[in-house]
N, C-alpha and C. Protein backbone atom coordinates (compact mmCIF):
# COMPACT_ATOMS: atom_id res chain seq x y z
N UNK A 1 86.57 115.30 67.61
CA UNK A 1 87.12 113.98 67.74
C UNK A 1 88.23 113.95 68.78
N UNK A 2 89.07 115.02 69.41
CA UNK A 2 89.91 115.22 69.82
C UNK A 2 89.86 115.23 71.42
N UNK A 3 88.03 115.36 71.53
CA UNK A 3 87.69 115.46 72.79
C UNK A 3 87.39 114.01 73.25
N UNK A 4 87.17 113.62 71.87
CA UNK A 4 86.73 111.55 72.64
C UNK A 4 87.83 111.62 72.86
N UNK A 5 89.31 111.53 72.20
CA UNK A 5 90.49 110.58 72.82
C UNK A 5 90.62 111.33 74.36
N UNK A 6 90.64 112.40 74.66
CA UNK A 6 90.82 113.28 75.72
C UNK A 6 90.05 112.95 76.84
N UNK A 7 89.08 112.28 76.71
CA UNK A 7 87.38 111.67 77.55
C UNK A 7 88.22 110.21 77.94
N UNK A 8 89.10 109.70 76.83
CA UNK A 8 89.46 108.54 76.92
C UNK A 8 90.42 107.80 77.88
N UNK A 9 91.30 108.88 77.95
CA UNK A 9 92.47 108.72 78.70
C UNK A 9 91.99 109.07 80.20
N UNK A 10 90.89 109.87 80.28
CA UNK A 10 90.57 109.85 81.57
C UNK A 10 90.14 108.91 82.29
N UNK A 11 88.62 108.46 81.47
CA UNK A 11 88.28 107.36 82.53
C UNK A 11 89.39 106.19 82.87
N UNK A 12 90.09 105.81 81.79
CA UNK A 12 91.43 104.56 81.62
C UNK A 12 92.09 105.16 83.24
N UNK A 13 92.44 105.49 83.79
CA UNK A 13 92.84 105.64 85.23
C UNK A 13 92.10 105.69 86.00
N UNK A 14 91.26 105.76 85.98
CA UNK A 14 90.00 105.22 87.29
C UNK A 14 89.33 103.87 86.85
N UNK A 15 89.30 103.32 85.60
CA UNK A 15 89.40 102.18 85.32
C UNK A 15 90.70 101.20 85.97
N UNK A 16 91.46 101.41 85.67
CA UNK A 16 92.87 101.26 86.26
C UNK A 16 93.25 100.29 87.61
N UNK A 17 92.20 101.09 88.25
CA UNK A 17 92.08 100.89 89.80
C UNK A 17 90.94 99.22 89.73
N UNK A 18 90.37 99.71 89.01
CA UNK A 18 88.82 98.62 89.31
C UNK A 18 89.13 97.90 87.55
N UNK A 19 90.47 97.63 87.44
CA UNK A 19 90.66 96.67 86.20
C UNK A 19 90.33 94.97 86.65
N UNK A 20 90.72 94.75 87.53
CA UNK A 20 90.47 93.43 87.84
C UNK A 20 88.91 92.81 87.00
N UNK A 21 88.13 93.52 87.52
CA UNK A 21 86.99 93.23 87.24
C UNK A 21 85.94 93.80 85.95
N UNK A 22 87.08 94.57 85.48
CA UNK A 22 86.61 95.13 84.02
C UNK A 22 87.83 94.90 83.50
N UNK A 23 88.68 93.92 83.38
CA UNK A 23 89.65 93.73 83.00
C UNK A 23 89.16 93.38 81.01
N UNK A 24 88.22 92.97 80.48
CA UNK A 24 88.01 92.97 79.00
C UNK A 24 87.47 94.26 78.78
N UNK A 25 86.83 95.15 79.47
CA UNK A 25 86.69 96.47 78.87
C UNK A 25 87.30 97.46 78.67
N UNK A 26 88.91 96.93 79.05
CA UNK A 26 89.92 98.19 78.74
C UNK A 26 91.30 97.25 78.05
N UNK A 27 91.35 98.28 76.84
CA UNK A 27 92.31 97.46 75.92
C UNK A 27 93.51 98.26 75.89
N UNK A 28 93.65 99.71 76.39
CA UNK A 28 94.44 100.41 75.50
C UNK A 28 96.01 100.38 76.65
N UNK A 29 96.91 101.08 76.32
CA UNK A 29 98.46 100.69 76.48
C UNK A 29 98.32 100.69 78.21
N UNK A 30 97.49 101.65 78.77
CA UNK A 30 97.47 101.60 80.24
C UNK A 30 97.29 99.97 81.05
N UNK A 31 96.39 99.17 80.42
CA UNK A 31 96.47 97.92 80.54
C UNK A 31 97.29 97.14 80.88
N UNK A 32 98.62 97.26 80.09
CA UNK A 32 99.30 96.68 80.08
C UNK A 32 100.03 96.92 81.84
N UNK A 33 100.29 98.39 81.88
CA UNK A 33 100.75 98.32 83.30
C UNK A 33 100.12 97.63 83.90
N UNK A 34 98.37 97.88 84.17
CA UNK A 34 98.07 97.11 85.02
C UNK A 34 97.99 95.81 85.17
N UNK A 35 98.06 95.16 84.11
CA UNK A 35 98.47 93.66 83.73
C UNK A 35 99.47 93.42 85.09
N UNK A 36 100.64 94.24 84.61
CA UNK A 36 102.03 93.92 85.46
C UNK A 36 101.93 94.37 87.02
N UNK A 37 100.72 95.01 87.54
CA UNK A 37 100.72 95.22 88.92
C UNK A 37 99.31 93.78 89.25
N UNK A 38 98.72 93.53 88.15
CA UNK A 38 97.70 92.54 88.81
C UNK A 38 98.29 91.00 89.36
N UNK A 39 99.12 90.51 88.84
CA UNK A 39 99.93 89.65 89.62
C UNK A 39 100.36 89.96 90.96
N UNK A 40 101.03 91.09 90.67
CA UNK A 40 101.00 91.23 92.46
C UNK A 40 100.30 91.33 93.75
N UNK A 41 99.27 91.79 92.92
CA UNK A 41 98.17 91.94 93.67
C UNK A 41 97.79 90.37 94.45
N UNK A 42 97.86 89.78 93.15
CA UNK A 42 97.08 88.13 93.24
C UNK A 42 98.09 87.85 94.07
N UNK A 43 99.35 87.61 94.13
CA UNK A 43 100.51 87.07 94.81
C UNK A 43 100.52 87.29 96.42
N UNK A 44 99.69 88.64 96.55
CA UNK A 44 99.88 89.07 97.84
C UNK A 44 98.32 88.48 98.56
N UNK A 45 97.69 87.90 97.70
CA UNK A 45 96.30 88.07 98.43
C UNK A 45 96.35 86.45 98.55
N UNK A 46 96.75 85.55 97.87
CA UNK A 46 97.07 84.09 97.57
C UNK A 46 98.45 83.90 99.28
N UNK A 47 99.17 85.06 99.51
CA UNK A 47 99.58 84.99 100.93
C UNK A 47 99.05 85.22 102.00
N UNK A 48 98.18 86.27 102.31
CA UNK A 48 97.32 87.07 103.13
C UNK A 48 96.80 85.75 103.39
N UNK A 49 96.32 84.79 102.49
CA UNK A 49 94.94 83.93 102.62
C UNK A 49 95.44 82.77 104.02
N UNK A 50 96.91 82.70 103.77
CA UNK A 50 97.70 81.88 104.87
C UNK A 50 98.30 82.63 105.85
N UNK A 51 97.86 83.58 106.51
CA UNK A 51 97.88 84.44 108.04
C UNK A 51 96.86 85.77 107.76
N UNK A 52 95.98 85.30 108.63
CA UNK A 52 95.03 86.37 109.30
C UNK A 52 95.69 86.96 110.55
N UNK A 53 95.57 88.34 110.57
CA UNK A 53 95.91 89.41 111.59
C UNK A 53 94.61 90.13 112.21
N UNK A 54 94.84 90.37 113.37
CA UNK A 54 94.23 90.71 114.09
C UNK A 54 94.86 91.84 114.84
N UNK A 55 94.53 93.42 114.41
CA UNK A 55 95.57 94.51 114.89
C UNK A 55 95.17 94.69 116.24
N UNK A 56 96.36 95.38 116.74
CA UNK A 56 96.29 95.64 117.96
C UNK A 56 95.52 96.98 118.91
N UNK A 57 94.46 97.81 117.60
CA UNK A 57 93.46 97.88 118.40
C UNK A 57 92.10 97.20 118.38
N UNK A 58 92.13 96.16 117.78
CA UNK A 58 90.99 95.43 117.89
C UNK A 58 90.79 94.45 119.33
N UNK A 59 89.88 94.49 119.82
CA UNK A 59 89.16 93.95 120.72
C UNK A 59 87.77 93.01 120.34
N UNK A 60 87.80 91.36 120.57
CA UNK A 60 86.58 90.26 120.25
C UNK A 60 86.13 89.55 121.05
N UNK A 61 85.21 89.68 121.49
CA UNK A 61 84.83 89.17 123.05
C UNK A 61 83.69 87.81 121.85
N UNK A 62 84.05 86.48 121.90
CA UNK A 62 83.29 85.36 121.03
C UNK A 62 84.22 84.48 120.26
N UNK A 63 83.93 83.27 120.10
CA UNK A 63 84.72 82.64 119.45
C UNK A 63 85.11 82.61 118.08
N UNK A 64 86.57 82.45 118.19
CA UNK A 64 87.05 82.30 116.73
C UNK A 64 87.67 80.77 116.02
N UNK A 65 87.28 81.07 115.10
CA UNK A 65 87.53 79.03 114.34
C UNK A 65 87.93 79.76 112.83
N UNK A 66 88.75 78.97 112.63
CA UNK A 66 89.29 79.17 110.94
C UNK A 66 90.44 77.83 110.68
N UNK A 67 90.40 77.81 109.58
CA UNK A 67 91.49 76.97 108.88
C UNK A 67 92.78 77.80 108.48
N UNK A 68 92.99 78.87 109.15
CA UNK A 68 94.21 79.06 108.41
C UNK A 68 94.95 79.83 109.64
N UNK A 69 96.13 80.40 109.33
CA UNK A 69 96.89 80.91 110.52
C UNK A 69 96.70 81.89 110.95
N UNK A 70 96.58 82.33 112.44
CA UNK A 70 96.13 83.58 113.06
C UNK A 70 97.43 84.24 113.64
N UNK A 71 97.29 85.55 113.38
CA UNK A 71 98.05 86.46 114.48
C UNK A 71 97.27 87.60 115.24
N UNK A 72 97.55 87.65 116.46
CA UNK A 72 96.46 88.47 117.27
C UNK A 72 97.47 89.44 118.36
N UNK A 73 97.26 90.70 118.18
CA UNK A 73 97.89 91.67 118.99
C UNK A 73 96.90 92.38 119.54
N UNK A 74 95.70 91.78 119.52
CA UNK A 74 94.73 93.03 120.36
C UNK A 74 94.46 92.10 121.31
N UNK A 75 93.18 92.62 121.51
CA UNK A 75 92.48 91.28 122.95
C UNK A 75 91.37 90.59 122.72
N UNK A 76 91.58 89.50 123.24
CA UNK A 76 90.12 88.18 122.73
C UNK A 76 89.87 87.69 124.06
N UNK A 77 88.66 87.59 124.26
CA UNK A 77 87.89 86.87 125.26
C UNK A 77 86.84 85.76 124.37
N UNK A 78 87.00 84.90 124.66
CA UNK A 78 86.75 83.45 124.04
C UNK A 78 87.27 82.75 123.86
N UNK A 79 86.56 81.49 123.19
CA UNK A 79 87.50 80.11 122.99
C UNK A 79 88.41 80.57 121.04
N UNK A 80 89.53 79.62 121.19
CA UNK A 80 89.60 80.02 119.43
C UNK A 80 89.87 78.61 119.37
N UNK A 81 89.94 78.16 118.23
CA UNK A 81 90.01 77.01 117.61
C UNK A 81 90.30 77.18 116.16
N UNK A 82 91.40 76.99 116.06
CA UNK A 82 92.12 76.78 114.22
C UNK A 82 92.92 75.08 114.28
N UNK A 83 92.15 74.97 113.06
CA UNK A 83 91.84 73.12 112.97
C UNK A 83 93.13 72.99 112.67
N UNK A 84 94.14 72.33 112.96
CA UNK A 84 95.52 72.51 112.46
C UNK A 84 95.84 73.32 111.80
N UNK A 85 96.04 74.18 112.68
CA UNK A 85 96.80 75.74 112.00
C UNK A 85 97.54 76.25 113.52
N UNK A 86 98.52 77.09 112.95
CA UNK A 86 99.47 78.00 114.16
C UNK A 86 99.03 79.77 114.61
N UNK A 87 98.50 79.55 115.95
CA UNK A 87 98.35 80.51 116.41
C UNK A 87 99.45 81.96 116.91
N UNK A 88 99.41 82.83 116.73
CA UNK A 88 100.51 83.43 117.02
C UNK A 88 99.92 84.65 117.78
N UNK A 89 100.20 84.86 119.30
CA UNK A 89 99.97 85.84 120.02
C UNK A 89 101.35 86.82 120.15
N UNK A 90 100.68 88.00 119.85
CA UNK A 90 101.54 89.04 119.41
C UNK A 90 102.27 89.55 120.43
N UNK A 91 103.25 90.88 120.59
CA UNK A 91 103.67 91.19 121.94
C UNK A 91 102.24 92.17 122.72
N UNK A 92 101.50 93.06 122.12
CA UNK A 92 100.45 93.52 122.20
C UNK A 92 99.39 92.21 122.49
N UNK A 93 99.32 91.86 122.07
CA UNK A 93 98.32 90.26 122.44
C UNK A 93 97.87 90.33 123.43
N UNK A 94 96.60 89.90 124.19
CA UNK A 94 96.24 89.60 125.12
C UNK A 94 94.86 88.92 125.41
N UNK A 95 94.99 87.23 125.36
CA UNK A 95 94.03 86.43 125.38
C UNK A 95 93.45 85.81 126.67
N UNK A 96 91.91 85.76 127.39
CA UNK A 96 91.51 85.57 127.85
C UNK A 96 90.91 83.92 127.30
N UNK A 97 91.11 83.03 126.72
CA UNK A 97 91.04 81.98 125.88
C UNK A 97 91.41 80.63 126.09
N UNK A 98 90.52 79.81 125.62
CA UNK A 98 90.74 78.48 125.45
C UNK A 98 91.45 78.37 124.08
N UNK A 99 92.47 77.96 123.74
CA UNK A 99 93.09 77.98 122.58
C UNK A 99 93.31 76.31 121.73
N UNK A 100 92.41 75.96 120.71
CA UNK A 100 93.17 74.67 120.17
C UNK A 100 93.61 75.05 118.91
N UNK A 101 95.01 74.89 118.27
CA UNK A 101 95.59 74.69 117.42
C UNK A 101 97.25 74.11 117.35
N UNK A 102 97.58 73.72 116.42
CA UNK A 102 98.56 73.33 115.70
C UNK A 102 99.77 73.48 116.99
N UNK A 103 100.28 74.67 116.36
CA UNK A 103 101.32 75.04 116.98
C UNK A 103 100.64 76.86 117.71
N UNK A 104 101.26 76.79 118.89
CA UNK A 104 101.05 78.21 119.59
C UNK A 104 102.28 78.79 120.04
N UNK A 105 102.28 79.75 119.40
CA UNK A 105 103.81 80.91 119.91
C UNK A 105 103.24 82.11 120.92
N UNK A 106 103.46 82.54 122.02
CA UNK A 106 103.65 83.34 122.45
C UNK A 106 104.39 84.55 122.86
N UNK A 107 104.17 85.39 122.19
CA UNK A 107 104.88 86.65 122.91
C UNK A 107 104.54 87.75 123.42
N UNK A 108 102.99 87.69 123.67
CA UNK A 108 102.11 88.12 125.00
C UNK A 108 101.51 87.86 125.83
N UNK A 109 100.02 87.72 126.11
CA UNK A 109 99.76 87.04 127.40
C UNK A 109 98.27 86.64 126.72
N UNK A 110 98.71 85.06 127.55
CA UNK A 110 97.47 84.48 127.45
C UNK A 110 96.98 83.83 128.95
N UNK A 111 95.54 84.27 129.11
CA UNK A 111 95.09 83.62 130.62
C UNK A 111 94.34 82.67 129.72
N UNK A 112 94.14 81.07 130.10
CA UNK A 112 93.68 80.12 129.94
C UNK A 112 94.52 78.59 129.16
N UNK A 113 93.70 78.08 128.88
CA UNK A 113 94.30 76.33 128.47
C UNK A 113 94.67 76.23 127.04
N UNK A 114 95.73 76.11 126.58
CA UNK A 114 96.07 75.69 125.26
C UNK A 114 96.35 74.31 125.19
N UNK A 115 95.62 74.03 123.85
CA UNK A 115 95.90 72.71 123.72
C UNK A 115 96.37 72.92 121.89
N UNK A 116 97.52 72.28 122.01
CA UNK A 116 98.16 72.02 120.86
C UNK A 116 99.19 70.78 120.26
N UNK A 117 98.58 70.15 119.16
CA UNK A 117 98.92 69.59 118.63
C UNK A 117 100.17 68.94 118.32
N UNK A 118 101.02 69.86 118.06
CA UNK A 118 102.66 69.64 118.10
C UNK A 118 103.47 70.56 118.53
N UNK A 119 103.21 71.88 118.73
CA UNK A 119 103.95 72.79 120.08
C UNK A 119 103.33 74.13 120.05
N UNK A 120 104.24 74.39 121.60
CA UNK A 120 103.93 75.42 122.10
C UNK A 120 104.74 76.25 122.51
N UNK A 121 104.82 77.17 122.28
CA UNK A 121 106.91 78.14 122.42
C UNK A 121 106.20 79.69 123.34
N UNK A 122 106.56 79.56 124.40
CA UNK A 122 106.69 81.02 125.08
C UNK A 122 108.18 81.85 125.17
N UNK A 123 107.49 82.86 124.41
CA UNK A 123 108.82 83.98 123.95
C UNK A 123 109.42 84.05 125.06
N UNK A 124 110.55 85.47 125.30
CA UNK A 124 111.45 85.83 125.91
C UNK A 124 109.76 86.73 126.72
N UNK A 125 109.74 87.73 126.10
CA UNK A 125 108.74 88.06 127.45
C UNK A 125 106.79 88.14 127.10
N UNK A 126 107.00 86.48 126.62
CA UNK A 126 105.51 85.99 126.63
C UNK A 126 104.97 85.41 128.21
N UNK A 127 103.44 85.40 128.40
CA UNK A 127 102.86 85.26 129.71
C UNK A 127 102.17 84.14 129.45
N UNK A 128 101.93 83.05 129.89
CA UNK A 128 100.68 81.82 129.69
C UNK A 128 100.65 81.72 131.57
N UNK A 129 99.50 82.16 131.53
CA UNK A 129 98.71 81.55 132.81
C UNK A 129 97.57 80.42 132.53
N UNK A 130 97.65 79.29 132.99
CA UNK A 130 96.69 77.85 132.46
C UNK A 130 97.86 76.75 132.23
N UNK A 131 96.71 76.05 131.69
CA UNK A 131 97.32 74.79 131.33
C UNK A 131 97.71 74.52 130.12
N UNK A 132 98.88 73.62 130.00
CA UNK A 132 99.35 73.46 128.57
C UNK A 132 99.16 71.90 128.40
N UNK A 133 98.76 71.62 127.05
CA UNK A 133 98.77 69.88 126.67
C UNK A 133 99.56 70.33 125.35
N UNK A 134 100.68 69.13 124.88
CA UNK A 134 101.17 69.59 123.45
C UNK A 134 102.09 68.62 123.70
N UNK A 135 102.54 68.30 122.54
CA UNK A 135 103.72 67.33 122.26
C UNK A 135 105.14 67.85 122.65
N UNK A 136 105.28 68.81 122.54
CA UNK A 136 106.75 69.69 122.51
C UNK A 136 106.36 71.24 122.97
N UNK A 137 107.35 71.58 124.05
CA UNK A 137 107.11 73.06 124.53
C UNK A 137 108.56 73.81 124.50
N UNK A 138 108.40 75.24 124.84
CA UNK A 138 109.49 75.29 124.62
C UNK A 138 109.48 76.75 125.32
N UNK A 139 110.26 77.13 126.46
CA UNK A 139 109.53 78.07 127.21
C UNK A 139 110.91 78.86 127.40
N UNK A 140 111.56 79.87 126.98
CA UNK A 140 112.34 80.99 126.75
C UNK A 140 112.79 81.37 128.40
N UNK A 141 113.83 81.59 128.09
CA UNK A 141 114.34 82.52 129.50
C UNK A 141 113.76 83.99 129.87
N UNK A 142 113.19 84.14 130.69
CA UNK A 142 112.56 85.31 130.70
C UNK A 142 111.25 85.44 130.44
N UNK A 143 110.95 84.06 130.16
CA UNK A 143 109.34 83.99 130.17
C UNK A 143 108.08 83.91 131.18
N UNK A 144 107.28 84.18 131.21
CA UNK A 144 106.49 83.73 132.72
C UNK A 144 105.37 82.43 132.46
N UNK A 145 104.91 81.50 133.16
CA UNK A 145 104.57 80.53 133.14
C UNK A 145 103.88 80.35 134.82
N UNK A 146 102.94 79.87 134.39
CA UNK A 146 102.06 79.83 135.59
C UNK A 146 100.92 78.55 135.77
N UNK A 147 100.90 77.19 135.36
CA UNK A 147 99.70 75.94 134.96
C UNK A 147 100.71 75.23 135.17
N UNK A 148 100.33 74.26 134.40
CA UNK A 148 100.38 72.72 134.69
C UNK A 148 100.80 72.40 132.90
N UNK A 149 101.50 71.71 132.45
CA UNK A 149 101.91 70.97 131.50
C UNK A 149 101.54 69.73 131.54
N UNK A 150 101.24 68.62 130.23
CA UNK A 150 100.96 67.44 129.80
C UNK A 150 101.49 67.19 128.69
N UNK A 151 102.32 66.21 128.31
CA UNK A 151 103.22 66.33 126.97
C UNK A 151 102.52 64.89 126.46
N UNK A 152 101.92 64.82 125.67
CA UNK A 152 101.15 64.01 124.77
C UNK A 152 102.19 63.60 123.66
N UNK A 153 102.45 62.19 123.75
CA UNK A 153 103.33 61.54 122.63
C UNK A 153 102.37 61.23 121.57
N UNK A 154 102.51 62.38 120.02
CA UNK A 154 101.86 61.74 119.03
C UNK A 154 102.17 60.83 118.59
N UNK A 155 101.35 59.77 118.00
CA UNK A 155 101.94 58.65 117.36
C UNK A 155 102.82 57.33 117.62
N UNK A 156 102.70 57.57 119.41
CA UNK A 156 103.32 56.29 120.10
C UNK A 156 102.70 55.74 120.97
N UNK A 157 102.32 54.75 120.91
CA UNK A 157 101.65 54.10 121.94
C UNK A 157 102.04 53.19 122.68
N UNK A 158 101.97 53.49 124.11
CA UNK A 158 102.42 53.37 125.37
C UNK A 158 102.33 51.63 125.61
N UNK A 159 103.52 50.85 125.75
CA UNK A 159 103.69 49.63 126.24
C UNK A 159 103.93 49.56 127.48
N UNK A 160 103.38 48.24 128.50
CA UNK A 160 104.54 48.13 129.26
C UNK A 160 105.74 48.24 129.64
N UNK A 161 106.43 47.69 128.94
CA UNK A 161 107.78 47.49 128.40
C UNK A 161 108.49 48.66 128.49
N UNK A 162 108.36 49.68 127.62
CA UNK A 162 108.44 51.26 127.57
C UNK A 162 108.08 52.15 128.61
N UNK A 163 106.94 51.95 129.33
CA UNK A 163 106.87 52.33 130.45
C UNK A 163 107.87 51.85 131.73
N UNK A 164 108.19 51.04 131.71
CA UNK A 164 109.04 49.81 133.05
C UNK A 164 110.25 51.04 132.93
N UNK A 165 110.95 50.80 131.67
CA UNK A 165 112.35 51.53 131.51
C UNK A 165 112.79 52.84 132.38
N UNK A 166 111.70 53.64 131.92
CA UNK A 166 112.09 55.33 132.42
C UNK A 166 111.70 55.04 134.54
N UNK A 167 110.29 53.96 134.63
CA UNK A 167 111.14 54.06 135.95
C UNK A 167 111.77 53.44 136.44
N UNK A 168 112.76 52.59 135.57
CA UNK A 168 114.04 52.00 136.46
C UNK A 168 115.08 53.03 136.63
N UNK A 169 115.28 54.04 135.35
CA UNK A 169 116.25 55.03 135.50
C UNK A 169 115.93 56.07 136.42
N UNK A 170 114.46 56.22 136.63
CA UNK A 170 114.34 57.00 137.74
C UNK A 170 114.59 56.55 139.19
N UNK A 171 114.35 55.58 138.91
CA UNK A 171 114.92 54.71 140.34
C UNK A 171 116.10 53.94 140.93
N UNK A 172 117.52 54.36 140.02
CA UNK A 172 118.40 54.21 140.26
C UNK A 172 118.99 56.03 140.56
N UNK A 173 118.23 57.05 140.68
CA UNK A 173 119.32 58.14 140.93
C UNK A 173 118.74 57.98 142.55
């Protein structure tokens, strides 16, 4: 009898590991720890789910689309597209890309056109070669910059009236 409890305690730690999913077939006190590490688990994966990484030896030559937030330190050749979500190019980063999302931070290099939603921030020593469209930019000392900008007013639409103003002030300096 001494050898079942002894049989018992063994598998219970390799159970342990793969409790999640045999979580009713193990009752005994080890449980309980894992009880208290399975929240964390959940806690960390319920975060993970709101930034995807992309390490910096990975290399993706094809497009990427997702709903949730990207960070990328390797290199991409393609278009990406995250439906309102914030892109984040790493210092390792290096995008060959058409980029639409949310907000785009740079702090490596991107060759091609971003188009974003409500901004676009080039680090201290981030690279954007292309064009930028976005509501708000915001381009660091020490940054390099190389396109054309278009600042798209969300949510206002353009009067006469509003238009006349900015060039009278331009036309009094």
């Amino acid at each position: 009898m001494w050898n079942k409890q002894s049989e018992a305690p063994a598998p219970a730690p390799s159970n342990s590991q793969w409790q999640p999913p045999q979580s009713p077939a193990s009752a005994s006190a080890g449980s309980r720890t894992n009880a208290s590490a399975s929240p964390s688990v959940s806690a960390s994966a319920s975060t993970s789910r709101g930034l995807s990484c992309l390490g910096a030896s990975l290399e993706i030559k094809g497009k990427i689309s997702g709903d949730e937030d990207l960070q990328i330190d390797g290199r991409v050749e393609g278009a990406i597209a995250l439906n309102g979500q914030k892109l984040t190019v790493g210092r390792n980063g290096k995008l060959s890309s058409e980029i639409f999302a949310r907000d785009v931070i740079v702090y490596g290099n991107v060759t091609g056109n971003i188009h974003a939603n409500d901004r676009v921030e080039i680090k201290k020593d981030g690279s954007v070669t292309g064009d930028i469209t976005t509501a708000r930019i915001s381009v660091e000392d020490g940054a390099y910059f190389k396109g054309r900008i278009e600042i798209e007013r969300t949510g206002k639409q353009h009067s006469p009236s509003s238009s006349a103003e900015p060039e009278l002030v331009g036309a009094t300096n």
